[in-house]
N, C-alpha and C. Protein backbone atom coordinates (compact mmCIF):
# COMPACT_ATOMS: atom_id res chain seq x y z
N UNK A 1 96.27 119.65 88.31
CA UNK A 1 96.27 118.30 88.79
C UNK A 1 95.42 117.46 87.85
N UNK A 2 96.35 116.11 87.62
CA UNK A 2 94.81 115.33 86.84
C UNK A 2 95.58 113.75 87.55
N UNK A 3 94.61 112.91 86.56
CA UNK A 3 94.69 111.81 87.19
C UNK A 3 95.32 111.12 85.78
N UNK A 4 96.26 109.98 86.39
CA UNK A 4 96.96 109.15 85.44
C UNK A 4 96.14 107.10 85.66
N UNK A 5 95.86 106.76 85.02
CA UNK A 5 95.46 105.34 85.24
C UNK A 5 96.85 104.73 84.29
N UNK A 6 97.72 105.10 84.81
CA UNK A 6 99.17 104.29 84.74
C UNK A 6 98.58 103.07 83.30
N UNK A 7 98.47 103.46 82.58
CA UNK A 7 98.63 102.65 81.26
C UNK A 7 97.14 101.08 81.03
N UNK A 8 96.87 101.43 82.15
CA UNK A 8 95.92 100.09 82.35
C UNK A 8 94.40 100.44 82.30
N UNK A 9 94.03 99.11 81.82
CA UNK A 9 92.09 99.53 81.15
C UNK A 9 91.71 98.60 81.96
N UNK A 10 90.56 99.09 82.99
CA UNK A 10 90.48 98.75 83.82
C UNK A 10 89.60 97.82 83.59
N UNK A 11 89.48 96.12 84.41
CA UNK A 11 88.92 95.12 84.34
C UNK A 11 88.59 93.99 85.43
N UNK A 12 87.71 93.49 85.50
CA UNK A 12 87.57 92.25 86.89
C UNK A 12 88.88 91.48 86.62
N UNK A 13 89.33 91.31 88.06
CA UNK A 13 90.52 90.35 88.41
C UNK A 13 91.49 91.25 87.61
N UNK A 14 92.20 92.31 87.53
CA UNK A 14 93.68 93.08 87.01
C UNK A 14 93.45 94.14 87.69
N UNK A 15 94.37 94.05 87.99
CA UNK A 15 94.96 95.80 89.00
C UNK A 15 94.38 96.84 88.02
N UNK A 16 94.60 97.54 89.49
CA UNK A 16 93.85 98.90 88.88
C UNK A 16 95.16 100.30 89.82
N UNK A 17 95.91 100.91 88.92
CA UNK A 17 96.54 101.93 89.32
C UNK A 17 96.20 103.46 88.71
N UNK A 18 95.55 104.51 89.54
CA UNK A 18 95.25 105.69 89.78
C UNK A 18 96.24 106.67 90.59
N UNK A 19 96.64 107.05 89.43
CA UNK A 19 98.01 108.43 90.13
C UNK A 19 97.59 110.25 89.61
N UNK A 20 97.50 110.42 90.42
CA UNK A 20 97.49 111.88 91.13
C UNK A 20 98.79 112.75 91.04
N UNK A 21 98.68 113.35 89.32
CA UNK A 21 99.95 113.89 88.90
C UNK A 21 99.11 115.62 89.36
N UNK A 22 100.50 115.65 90.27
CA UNK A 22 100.55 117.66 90.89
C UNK A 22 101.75 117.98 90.73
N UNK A 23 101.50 118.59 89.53
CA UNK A 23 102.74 119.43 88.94
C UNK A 23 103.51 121.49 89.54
N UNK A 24 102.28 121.35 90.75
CA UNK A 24 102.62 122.91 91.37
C UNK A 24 102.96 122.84 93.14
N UNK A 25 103.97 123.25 93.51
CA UNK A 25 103.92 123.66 95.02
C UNK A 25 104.83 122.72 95.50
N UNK A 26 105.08 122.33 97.25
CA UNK A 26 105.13 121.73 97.31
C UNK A 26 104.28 120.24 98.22
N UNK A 27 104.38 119.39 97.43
CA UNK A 27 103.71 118.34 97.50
C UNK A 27 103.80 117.39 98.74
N UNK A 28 105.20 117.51 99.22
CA UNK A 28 105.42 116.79 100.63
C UNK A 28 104.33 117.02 101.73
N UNK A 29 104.06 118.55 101.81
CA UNK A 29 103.09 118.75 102.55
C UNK A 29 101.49 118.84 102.42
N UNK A 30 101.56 117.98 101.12
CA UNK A 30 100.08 117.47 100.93
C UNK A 30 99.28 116.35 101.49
N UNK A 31 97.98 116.39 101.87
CA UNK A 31 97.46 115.00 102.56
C UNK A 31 95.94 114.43 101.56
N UNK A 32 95.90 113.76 101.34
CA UNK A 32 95.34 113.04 100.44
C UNK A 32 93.96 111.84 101.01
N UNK A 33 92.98 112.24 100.71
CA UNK A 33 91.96 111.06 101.14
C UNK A 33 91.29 110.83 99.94
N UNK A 34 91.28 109.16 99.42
CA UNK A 34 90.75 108.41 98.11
C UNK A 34 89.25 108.49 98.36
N UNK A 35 88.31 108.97 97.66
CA UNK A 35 86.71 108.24 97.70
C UNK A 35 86.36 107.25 96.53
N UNK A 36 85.41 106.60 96.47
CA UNK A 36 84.64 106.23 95.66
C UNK A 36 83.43 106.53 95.73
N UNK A 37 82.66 106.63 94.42
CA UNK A 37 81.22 107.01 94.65
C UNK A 37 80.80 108.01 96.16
N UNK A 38 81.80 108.78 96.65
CA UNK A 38 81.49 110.29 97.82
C UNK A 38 81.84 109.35 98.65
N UNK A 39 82.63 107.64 98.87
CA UNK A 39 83.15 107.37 100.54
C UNK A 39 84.34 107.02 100.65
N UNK A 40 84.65 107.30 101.65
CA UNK A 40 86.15 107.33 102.08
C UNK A 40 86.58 105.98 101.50
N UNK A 41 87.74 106.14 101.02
CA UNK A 41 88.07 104.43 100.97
C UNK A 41 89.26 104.40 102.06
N UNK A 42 89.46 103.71 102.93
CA UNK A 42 90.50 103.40 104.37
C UNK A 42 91.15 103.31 103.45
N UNK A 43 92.33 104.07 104.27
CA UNK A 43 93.49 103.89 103.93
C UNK A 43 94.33 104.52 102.65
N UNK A 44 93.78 104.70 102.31
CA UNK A 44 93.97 105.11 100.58
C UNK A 44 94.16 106.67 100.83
N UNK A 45 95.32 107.11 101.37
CA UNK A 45 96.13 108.57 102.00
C UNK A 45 97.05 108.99 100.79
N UNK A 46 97.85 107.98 99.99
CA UNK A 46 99.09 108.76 99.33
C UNK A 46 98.49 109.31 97.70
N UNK A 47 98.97 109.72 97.16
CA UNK A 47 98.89 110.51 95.66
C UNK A 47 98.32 109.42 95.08
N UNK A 48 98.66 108.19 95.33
CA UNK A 48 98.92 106.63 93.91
C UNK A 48 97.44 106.08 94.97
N UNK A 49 96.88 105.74 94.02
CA UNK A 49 96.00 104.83 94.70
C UNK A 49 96.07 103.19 93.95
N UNK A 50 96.22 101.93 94.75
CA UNK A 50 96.29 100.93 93.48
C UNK A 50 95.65 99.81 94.34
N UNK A 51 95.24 98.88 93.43
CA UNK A 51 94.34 97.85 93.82
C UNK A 51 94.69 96.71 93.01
N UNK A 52 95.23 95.26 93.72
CA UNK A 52 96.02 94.37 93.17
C UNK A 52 94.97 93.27 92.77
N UNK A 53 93.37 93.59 92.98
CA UNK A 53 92.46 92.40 91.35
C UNK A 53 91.33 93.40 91.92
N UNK A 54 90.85 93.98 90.47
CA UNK A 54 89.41 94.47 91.24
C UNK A 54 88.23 93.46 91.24
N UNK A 55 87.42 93.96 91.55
CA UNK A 55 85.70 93.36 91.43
C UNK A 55 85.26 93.76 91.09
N UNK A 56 83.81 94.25 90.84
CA UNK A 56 82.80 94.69 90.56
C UNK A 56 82.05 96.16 91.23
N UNK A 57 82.57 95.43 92.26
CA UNK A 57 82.12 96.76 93.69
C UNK A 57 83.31 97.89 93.64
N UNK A 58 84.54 97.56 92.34
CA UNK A 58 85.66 98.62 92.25
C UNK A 58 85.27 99.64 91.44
N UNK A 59 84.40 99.33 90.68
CA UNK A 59 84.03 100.28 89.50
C UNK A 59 83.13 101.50 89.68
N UNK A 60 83.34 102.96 89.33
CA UNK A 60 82.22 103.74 89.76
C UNK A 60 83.15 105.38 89.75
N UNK A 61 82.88 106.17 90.82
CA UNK A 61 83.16 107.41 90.79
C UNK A 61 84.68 107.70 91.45
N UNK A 62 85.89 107.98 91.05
CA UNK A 62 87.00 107.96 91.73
C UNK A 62 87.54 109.36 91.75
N UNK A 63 87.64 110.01 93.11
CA UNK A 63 87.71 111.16 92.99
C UNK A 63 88.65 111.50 94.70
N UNK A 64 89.81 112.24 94.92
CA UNK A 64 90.86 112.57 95.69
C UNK A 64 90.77 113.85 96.41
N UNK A 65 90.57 114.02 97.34
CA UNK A 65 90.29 115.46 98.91
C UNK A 65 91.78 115.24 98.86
N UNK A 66 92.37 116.72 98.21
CA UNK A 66 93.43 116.98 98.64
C UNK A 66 93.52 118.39 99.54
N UNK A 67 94.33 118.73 100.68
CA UNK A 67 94.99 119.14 101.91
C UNK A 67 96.21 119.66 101.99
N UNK A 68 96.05 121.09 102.35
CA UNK A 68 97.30 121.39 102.84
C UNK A 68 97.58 122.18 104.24
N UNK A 69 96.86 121.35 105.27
CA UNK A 69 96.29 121.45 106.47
C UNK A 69 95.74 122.81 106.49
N UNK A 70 95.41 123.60 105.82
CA UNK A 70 94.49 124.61 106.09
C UNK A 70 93.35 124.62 105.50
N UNK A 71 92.80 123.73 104.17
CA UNK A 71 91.87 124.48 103.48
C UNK A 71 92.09 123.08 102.44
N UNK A 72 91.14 122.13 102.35
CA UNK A 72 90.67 120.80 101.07
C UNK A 72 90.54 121.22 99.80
N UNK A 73 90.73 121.04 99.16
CA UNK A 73 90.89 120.69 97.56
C UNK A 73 89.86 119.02 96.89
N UNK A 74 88.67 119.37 96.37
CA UNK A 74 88.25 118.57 95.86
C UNK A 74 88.62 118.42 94.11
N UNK A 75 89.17 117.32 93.83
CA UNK A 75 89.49 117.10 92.67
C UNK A 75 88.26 116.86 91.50
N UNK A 76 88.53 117.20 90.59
CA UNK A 76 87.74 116.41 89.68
C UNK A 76 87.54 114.39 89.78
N UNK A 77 86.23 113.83 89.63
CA UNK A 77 86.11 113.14 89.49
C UNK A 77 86.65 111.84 88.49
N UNK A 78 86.85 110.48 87.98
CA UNK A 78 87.42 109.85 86.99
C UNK A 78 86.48 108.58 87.48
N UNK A 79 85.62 108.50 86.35
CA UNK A 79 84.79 107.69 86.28
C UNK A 79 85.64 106.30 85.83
N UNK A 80 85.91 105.11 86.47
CA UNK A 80 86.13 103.96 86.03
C UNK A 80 85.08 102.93 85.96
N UNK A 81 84.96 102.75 84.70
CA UNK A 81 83.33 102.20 84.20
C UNK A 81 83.43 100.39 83.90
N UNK A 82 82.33 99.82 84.14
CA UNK A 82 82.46 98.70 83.84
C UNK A 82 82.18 98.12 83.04
């Protein structure tokens, strides 16, 4: 598993897209929770995580709890720096 930032360098006011390429198993029955800096971010459940203008308060530790209702999977971290 790694992480894709879909072609974009991340900046105040421009989207920010983070994809969660899993190339083994199957994936339908995966469940997915986004953090930043170790907290939940609401809502942020599917593989793609994206954010349509960041701020300031977007930048920091980005890292995905993946699930396959028995047993979490912590991903490696992806620092998006400011």
């Amino acid at each position: 598993m790694e992480y894709n930032l879909g072609g974009t360098t991340p900046s105040i006011g421009q989207p920010l897209t983070i994809e969660l390429d899993i190339t083994t198993g199957d994936t339908a029955q995966l469940n997915y929770i986004w953090r930043l800096d170790e907290l939940v971010i609401e809502g942020a459940t599917d593989p793609l995580y994206y954010l349509e203008s960041m701020t300031e308060a977007d930048f920091g530790q980005y890292d995905v709890v993946v699930s396959d209702n028995c047993s979490p999977a912590y991903i490696d971290t992806l620092d998006v720096l400011f």
